[in-house]
N, C-alpha and C. Protein backbone atom coordinates (compact mmCIF):
# COMPACT_ATOMS: atom_id res chain seq x y z
N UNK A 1 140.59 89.65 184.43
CA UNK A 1 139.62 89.28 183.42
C UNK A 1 138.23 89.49 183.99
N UNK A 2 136.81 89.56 183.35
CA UNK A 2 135.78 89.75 183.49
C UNK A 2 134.96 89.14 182.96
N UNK A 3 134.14 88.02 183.53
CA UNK A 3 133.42 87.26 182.37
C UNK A 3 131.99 87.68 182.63
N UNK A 4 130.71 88.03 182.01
CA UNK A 4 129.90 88.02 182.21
C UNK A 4 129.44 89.19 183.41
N UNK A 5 130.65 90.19 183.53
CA UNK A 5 130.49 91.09 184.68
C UNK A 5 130.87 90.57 185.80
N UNK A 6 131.51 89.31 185.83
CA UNK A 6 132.29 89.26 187.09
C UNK A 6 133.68 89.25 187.28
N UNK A 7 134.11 89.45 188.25
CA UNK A 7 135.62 89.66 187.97
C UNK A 7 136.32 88.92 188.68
N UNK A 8 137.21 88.50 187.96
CA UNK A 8 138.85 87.57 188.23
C UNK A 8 140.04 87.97 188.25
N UNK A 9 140.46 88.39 188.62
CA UNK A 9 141.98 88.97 188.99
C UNK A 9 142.81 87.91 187.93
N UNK A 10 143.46 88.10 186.73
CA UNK A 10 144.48 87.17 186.41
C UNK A 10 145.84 86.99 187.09
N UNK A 11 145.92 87.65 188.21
CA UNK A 11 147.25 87.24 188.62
C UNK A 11 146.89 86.28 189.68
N UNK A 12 145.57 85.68 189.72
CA UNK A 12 145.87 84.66 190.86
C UNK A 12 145.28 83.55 190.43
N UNK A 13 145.06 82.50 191.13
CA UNK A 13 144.80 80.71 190.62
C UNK A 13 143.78 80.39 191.12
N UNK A 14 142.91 79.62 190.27
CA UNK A 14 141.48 79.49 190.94
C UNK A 14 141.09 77.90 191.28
N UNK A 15 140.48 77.60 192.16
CA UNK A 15 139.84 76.01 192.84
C UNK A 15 138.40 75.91 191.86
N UNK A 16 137.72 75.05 191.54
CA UNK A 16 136.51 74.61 190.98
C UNK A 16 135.59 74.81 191.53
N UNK A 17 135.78 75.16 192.89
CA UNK A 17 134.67 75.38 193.84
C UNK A 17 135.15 76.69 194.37
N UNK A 18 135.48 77.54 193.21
CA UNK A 18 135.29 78.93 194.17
C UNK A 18 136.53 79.80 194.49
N UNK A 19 137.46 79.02 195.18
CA UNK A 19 138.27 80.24 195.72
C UNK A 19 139.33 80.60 194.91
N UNK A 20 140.00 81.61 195.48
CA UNK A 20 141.38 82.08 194.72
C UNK A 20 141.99 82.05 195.36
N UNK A 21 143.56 82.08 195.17
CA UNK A 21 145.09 81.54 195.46
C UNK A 21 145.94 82.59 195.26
N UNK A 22 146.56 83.58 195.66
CA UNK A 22 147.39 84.31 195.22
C UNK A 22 148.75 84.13 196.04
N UNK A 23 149.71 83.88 195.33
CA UNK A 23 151.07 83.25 195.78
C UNK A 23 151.83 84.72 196.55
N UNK A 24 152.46 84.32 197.88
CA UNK A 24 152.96 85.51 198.52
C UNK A 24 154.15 85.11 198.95
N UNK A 25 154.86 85.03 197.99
CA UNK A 25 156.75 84.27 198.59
C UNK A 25 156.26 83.00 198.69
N UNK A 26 156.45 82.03 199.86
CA UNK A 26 156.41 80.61 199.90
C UNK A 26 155.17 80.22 200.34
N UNK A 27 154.11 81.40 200.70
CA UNK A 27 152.70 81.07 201.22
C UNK A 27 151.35 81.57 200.31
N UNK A 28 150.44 81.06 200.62
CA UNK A 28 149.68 81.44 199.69
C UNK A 28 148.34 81.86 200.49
N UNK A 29 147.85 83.08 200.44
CA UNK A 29 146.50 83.45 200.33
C UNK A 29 145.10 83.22 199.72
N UNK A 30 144.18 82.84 200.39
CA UNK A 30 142.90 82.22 199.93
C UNK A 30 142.07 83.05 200.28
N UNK A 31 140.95 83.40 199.21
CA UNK A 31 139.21 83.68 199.55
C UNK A 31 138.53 83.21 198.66
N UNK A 32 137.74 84.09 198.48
CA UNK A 32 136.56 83.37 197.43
C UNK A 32 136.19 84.08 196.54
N UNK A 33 135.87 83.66 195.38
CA UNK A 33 135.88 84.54 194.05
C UNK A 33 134.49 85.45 194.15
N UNK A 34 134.59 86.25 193.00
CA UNK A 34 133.19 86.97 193.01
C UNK A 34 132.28 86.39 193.06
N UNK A 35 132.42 85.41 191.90
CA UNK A 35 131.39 84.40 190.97
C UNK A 35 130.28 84.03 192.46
N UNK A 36 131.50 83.36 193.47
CA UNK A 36 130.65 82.47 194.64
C UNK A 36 129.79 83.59 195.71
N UNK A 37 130.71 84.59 196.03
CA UNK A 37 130.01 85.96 196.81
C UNK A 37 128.85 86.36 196.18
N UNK A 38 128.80 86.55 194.90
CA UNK A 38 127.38 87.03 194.28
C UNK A 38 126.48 85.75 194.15
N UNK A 39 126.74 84.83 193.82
CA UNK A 39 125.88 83.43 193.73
C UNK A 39 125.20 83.44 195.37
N UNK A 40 126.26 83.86 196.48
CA UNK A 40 125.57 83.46 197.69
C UNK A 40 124.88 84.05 198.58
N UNK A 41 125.22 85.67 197.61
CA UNK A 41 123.95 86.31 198.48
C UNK A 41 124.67 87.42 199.69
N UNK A 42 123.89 87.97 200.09
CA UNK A 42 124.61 88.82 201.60
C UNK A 42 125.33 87.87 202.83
N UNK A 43 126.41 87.65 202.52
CA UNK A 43 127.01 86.85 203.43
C UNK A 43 126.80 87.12 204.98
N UNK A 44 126.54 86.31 206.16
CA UNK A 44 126.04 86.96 207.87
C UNK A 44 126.80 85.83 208.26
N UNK A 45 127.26 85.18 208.22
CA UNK A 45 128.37 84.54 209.08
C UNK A 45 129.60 83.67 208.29
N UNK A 46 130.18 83.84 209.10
CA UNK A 46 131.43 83.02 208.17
C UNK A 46 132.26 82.82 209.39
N UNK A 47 133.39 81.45 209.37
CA UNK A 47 133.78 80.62 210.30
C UNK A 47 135.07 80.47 209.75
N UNK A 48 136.12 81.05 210.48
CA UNK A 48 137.70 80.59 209.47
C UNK A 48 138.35 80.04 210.14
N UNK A 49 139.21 79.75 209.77
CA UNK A 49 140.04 78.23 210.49
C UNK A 49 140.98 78.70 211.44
N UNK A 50 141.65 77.97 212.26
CA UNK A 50 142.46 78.32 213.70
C UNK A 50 143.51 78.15 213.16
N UNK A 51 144.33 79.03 213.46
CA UNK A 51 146.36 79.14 213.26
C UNK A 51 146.35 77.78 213.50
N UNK A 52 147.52 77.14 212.64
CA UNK A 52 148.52 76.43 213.16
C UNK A 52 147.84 74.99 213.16
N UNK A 53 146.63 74.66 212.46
CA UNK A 53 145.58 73.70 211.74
C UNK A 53 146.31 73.63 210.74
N UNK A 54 146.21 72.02 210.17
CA UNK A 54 147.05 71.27 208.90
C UNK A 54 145.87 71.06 208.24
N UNK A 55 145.67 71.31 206.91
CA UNK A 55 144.55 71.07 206.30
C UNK A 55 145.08 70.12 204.55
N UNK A 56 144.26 69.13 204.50
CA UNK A 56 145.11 68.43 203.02
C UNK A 56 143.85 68.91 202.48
N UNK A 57 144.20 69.03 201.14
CA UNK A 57 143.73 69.71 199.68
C UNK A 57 142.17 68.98 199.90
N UNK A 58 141.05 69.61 199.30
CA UNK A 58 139.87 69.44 199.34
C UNK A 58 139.48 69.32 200.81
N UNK A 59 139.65 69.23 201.77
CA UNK A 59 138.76 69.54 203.02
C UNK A 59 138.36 70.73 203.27
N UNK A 60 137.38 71.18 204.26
CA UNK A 60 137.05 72.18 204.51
C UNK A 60 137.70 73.15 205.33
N UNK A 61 138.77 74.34 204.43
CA UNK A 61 138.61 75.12 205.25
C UNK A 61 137.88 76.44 205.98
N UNK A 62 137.24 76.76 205.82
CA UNK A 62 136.32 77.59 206.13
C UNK A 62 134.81 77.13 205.93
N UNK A 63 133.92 77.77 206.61
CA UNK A 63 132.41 77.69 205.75
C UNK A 63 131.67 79.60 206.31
N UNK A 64 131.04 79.30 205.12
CA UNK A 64 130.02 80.74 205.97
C UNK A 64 128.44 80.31 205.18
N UNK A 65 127.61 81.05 205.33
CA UNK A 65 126.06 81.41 205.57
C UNK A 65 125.72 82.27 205.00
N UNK A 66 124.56 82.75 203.92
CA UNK A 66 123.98 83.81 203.99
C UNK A 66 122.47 83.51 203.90
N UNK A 67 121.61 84.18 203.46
CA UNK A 67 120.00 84.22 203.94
C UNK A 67 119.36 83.31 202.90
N UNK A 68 120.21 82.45 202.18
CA UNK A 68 119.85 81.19 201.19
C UNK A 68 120.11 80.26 201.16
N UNK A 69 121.37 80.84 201.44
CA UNK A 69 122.53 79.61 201.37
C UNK A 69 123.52 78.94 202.53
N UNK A 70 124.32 78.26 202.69
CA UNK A 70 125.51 77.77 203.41
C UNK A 70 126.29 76.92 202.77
N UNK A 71 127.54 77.58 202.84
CA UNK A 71 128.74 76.72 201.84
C UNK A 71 130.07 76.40 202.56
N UNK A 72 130.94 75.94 201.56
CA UNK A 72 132.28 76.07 202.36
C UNK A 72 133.46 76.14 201.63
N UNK A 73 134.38 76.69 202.18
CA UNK A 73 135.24 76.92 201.21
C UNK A 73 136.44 76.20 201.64
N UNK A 74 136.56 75.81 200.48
CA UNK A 74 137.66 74.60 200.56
C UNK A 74 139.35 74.57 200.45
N UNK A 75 140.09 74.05 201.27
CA UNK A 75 141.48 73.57 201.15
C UNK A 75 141.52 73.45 199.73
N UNK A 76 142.24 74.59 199.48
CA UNK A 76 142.99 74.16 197.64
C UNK A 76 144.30 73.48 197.74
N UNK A 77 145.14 73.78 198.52
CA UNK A 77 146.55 72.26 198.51
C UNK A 77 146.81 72.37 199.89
N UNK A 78 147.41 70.90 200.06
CA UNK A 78 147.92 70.44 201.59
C UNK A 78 148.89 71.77 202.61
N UNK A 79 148.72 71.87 203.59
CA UNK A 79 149.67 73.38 204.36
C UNK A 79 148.79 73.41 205.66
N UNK A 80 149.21 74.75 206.32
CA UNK A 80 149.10 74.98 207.84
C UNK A 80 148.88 75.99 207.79
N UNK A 81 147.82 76.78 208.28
CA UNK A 81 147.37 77.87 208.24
C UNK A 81 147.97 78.49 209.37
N UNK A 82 148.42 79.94 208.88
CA UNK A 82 149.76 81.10 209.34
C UNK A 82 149.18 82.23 209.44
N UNK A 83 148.23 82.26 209.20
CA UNK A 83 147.09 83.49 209.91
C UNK A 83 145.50 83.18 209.40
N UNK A 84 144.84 83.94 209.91
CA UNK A 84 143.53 83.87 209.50
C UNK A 84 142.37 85.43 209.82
N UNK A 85 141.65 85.33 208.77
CA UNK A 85 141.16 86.99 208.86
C UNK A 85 140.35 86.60 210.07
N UNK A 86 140.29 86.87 211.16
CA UNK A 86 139.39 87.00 212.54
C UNK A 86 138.32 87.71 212.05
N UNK A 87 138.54 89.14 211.47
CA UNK A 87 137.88 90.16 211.01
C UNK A 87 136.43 89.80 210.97
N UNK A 88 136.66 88.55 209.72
CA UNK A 88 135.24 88.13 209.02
C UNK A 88 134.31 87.80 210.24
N UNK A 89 135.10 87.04 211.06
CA UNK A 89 133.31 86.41 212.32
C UNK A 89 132.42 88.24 213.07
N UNK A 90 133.04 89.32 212.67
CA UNK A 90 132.38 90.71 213.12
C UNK A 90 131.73 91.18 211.86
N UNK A 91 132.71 90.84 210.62
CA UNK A 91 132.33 91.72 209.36
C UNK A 91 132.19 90.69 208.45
N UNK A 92 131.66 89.85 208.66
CA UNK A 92 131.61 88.82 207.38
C UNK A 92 131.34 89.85 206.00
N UNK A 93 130.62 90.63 205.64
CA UNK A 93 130.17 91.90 204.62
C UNK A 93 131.31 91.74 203.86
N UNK A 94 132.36 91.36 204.18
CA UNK A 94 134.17 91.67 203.71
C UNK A 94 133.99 90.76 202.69
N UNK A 95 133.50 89.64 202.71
CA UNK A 95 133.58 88.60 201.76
C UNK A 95 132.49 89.06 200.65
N UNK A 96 131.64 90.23 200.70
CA UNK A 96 130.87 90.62 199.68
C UNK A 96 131.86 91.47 199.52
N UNK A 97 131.92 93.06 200.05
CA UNK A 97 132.38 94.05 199.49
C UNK A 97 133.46 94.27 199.18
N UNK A 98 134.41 92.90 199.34
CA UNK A 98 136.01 93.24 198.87
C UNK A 98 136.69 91.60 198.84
N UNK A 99 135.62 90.83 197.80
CA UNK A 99 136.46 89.43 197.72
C UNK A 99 137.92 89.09 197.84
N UNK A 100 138.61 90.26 197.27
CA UNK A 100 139.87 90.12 196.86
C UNK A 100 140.61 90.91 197.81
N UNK A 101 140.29 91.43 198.30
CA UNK A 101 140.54 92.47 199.21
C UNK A 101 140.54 92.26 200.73
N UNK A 102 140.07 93.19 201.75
CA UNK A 102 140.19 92.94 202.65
C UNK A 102 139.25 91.46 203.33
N UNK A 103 138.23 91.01 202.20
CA UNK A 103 137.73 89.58 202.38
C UNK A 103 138.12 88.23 202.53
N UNK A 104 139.37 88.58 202.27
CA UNK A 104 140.73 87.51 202.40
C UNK A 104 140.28 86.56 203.25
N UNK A 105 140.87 85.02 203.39
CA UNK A 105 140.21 84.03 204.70
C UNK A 105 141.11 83.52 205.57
N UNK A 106 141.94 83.25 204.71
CA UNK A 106 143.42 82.76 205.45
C UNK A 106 144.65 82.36 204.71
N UNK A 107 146.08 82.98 204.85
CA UNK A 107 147.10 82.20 204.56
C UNK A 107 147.37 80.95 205.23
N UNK A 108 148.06 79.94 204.47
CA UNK A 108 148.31 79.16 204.21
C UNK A 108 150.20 78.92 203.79
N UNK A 109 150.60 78.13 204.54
CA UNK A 109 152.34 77.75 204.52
C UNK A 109 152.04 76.23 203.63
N UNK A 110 152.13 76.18 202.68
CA UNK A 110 152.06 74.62 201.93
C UNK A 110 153.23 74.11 201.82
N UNK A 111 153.10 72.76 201.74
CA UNK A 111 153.45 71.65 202.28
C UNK A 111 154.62 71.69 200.41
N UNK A 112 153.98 72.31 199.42
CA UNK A 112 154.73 71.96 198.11
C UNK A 112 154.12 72.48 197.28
N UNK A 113 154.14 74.08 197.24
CA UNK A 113 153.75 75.16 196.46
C UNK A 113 154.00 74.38 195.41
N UNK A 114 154.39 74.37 194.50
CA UNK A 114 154.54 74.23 193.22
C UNK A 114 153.47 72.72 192.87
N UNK A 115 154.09 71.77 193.29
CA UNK A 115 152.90 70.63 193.15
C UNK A 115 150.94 71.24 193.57
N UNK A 116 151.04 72.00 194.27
CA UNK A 116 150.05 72.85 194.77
C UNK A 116 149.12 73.38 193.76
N UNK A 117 150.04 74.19 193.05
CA UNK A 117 149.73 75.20 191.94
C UNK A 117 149.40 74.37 190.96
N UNK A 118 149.61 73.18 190.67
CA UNK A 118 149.93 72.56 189.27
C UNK A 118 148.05 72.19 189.13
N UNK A 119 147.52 71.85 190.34
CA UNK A 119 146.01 71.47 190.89
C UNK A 119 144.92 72.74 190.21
N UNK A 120 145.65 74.13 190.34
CA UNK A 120 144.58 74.96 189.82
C UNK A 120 144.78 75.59 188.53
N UNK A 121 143.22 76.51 188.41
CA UNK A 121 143.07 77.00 187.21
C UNK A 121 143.57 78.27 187.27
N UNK A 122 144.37 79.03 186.06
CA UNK A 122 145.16 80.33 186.03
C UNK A 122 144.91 80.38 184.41
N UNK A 123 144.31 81.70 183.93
CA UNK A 123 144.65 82.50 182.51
C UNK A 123 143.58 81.71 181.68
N UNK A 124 144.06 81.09 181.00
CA UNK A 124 142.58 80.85 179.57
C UNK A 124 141.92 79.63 180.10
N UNK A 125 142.16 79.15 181.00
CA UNK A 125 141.41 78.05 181.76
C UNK A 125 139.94 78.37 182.91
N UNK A 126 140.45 79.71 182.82
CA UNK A 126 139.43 80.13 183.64
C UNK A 126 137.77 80.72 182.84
N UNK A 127 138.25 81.19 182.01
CA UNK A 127 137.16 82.09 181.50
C UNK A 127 135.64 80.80 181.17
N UNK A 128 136.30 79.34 180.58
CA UNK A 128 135.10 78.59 180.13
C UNK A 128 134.65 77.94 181.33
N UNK A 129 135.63 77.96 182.44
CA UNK A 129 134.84 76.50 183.45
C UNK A 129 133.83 77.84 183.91
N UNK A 130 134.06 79.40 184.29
CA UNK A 130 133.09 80.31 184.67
C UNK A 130 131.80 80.32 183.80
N UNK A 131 132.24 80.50 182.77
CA UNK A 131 131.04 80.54 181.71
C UNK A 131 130.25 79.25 182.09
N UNK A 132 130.64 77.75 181.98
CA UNK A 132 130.08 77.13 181.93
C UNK A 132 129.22 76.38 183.82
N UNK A 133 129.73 77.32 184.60
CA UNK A 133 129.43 77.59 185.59
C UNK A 133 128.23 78.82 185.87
N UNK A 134 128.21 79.38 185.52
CA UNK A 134 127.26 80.42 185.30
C UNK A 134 125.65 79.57 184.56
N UNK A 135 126.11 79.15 183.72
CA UNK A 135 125.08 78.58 183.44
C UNK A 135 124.38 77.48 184.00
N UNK A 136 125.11 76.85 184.84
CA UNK A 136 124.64 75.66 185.47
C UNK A 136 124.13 76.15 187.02
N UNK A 137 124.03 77.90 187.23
CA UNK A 137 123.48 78.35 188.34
C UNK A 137 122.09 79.23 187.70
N UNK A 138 121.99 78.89 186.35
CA UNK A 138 121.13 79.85 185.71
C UNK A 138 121.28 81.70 185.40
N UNK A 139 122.70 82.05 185.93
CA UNK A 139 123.11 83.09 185.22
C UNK A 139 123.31 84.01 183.97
């Protein structure tokens, strides 16, 4: 989907603050949506979490920086992180030029995928909290 010229992948699940979820067998993959990459500007550092770290839903996993801003991107459900893009602390750029893509932050082994999933937004739920997000950044 595309709201306003930004883009959302409908095959994956979105957090309120930003990131996306795309389910990979019993683990799930996290980054950060367009919406937040373009809101934040040329991203120059970003900080991702260490293998084998337990993180419960809403804490911080990750944060990064750019020349405005500093944010963080957050634990969408309880799990243990099973890899993590290293990449980003050389190329943070990844989280601009390929959100979905090679900008990836870290999988995640959860604790109860399905209770997990039930937490985010997927398909016609997404298009108004963006819209009405957009506007509350002056977009």
């Amino acid at each position: 989907m595309e709201v306003q010229g930004y883009v959302l992948p409908d095959d994956l699940y979105y957090t309120r603050d930003h990131a996306w979820v795309r389910v990979e067998g019993d683990r799930i993959r996290v980054g950060i949506t367009d919406v937040m990459q373009r809101l934040a500007g040329e991203i120059s550092f970003v900080r991702v979490p260490r293998v084998g770290k337990r993180f419960e839903a809403g804490k911080t996993l990750a944060s990064m920086q750019s020349g405005k801003w500093a944010g963080r991107i957050m634990t969408p459900m309880v799990g243990t992180v099973v890899e993590a893009n290293t990449e980003l602390a050389s190329k943070p750029e990844l989280l601009n030029n390929s959100p979905y893509g090679e900008g990836w932050v870290a999988v995640l082994q959860p604790d109860d995928l399905t209770l997990g999933l039930d937490g985010l937004m997927r398909g016609a739920d997404v298009e108004p909290w963006v819209t009405k997000e957009l506007s509350e950044h002056g977009q």
